[in-house]
Protein backbone atom coordinates (compact mmCIF):
# COMPACT_ATOMS: atom_id res chain seq x y z
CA UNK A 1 -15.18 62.32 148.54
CA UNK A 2 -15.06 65.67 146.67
CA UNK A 3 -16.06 64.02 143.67
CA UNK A 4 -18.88 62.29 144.65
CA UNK A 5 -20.28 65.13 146.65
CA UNK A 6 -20.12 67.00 142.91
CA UNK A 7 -21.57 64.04 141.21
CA UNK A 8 -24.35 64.10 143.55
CA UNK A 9 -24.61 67.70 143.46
CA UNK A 10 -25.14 68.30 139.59
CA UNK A 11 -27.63 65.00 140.21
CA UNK A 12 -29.35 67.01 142.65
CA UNK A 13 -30.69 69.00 140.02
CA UNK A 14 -31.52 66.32 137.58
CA UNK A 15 -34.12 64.87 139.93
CA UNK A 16 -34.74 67.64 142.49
CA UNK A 17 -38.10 69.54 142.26
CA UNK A 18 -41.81 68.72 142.77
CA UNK A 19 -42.29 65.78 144.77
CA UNK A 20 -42.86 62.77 142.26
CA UNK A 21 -46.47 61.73 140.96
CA UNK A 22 -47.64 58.83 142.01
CA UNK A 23 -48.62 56.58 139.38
CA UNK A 24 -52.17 56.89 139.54
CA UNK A 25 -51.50 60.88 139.56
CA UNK A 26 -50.00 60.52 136.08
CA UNK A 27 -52.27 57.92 134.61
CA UNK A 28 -55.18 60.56 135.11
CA UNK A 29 -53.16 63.42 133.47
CA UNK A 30 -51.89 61.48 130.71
CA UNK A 31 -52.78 59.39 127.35
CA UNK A 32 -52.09 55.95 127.70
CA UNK A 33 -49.52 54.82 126.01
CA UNK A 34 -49.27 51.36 124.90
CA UNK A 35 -45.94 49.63 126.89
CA UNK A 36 -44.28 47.78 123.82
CA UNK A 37 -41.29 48.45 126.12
CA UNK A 38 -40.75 47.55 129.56
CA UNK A 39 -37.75 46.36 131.54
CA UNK A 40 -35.29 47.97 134.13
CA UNK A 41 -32.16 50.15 132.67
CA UNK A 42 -29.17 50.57 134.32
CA UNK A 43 -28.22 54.34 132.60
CA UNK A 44 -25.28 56.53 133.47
CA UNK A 45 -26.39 60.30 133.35
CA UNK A 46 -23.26 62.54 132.51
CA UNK A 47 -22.95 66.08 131.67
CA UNK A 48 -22.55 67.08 128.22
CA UNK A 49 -18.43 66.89 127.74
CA UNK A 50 -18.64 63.56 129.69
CA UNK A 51 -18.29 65.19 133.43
CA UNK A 52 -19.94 64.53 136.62
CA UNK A 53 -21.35 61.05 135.50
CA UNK A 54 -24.11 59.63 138.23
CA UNK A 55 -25.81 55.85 137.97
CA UNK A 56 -29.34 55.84 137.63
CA UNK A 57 -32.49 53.63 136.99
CA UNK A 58 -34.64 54.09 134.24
CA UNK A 59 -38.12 52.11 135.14
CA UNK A 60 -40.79 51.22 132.06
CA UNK A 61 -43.84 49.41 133.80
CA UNK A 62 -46.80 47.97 132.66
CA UNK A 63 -49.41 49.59 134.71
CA UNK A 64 -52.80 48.83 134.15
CA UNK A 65 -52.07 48.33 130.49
CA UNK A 66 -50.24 51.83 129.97
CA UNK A 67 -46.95 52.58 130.38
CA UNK A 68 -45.45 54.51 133.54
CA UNK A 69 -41.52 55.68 133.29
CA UNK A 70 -39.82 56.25 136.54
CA UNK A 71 -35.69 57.71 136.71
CA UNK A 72 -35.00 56.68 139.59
CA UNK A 73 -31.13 57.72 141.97
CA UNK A 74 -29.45 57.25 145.27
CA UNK A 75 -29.54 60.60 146.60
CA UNK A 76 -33.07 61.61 145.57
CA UNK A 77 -36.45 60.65 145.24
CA UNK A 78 -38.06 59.12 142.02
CA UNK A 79 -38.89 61.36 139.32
CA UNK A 80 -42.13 60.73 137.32
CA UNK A 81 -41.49 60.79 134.16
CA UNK A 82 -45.17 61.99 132.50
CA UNK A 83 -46.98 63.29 129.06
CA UNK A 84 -45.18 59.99 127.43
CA UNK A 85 -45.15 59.52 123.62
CA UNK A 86 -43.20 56.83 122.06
CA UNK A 87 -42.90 57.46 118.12
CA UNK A 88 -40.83 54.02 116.53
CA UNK A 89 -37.93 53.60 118.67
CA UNK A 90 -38.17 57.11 120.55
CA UNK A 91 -40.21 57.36 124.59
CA UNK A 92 -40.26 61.12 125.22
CA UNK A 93 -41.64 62.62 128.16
CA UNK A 94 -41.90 65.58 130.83
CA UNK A 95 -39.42 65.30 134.16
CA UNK A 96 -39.77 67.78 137.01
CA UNK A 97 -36.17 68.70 137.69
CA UNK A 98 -34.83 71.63 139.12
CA UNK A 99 -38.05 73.17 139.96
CA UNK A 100 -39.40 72.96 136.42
CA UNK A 101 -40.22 70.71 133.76
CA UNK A 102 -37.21 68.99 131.36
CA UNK A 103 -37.34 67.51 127.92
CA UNK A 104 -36.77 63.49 128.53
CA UNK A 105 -35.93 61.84 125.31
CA UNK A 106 -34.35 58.12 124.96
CA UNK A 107 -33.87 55.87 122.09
CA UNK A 108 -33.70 51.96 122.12
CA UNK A 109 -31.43 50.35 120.14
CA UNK A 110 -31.63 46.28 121.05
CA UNK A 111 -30.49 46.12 124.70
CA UNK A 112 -28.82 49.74 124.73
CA UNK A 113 -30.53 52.94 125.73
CA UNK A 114 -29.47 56.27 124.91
CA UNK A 115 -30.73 59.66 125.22
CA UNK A 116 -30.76 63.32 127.17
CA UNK A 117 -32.22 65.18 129.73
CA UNK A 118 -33.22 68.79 128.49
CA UNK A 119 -33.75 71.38 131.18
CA UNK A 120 -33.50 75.07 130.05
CA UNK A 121 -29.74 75.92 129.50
CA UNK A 122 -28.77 72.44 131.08
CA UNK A 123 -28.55 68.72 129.33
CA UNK A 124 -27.48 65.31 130.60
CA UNK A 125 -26.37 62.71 128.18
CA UNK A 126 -28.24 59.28 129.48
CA UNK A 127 -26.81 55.85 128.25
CA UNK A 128 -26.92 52.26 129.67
CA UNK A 129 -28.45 48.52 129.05
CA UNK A 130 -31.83 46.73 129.84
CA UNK A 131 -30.81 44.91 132.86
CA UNK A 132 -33.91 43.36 133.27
């Protein structure tokens, strides 16, 4: 039980922070980008050095033609994820975590996912599968 109220602590700051956009909030505030990629991924987000690993959902929809990104965990609220750009096999974007923005990177790799969450001195490793 300690464990999982650490997990869900260090989460807590992952997706803690300004209530999440709604997506026609972030389709007026951002460039559409095209959604060559959409699916549901099942992701693990771990601290660097492989501690305090959490299950998560990464979300790419097809909204309106543009693509909308959604992180999504079982002790907070979803987390926008806005300003998209996808560059070959790269989606970056902007996560409010914390109380502040976060660098979201991932990379696609077939049916694997793998990336980080960037917020000032903090980072999360993110890795999982398309599940659907």
């Amino acid at each position: 039980m300690l464990l999982k109220t650490m997990v869900m602590g260090a989460l807590a700051v992952v997706s803690a922070g300004a209530p999440a956009q709604t997506p026609a909030d972030s389709i007026h505030t951002n460039a559409c980008v095209t959604p060559d990629r959409t699916g549901t991924f099942r992701v693990i987000a771990t601290r660097t050095g492989g501690t305090d690993g959490v299950l998560a959902l990464l979300l790419l929809e097809n909204v309106d033609g543009c693509l909308e990104a959604t992180f999504v965990t079982d002790d907070q609220a979803p987390a926008t994820i806005d300003q998209l750009t996808l560059s070959a096999n790269t989606l970056k974007g902007r996560i409010n975590i914390g109380g502040g923005p976060a660098l979201f990177t991932v990379r696609f790799e077939d049916t694997r996912v793998a990336g980080s969450i960037v917020a000032k001195k903090q980072e999360w490793r993110i890795e999982g599968r398309k599940t659907s």
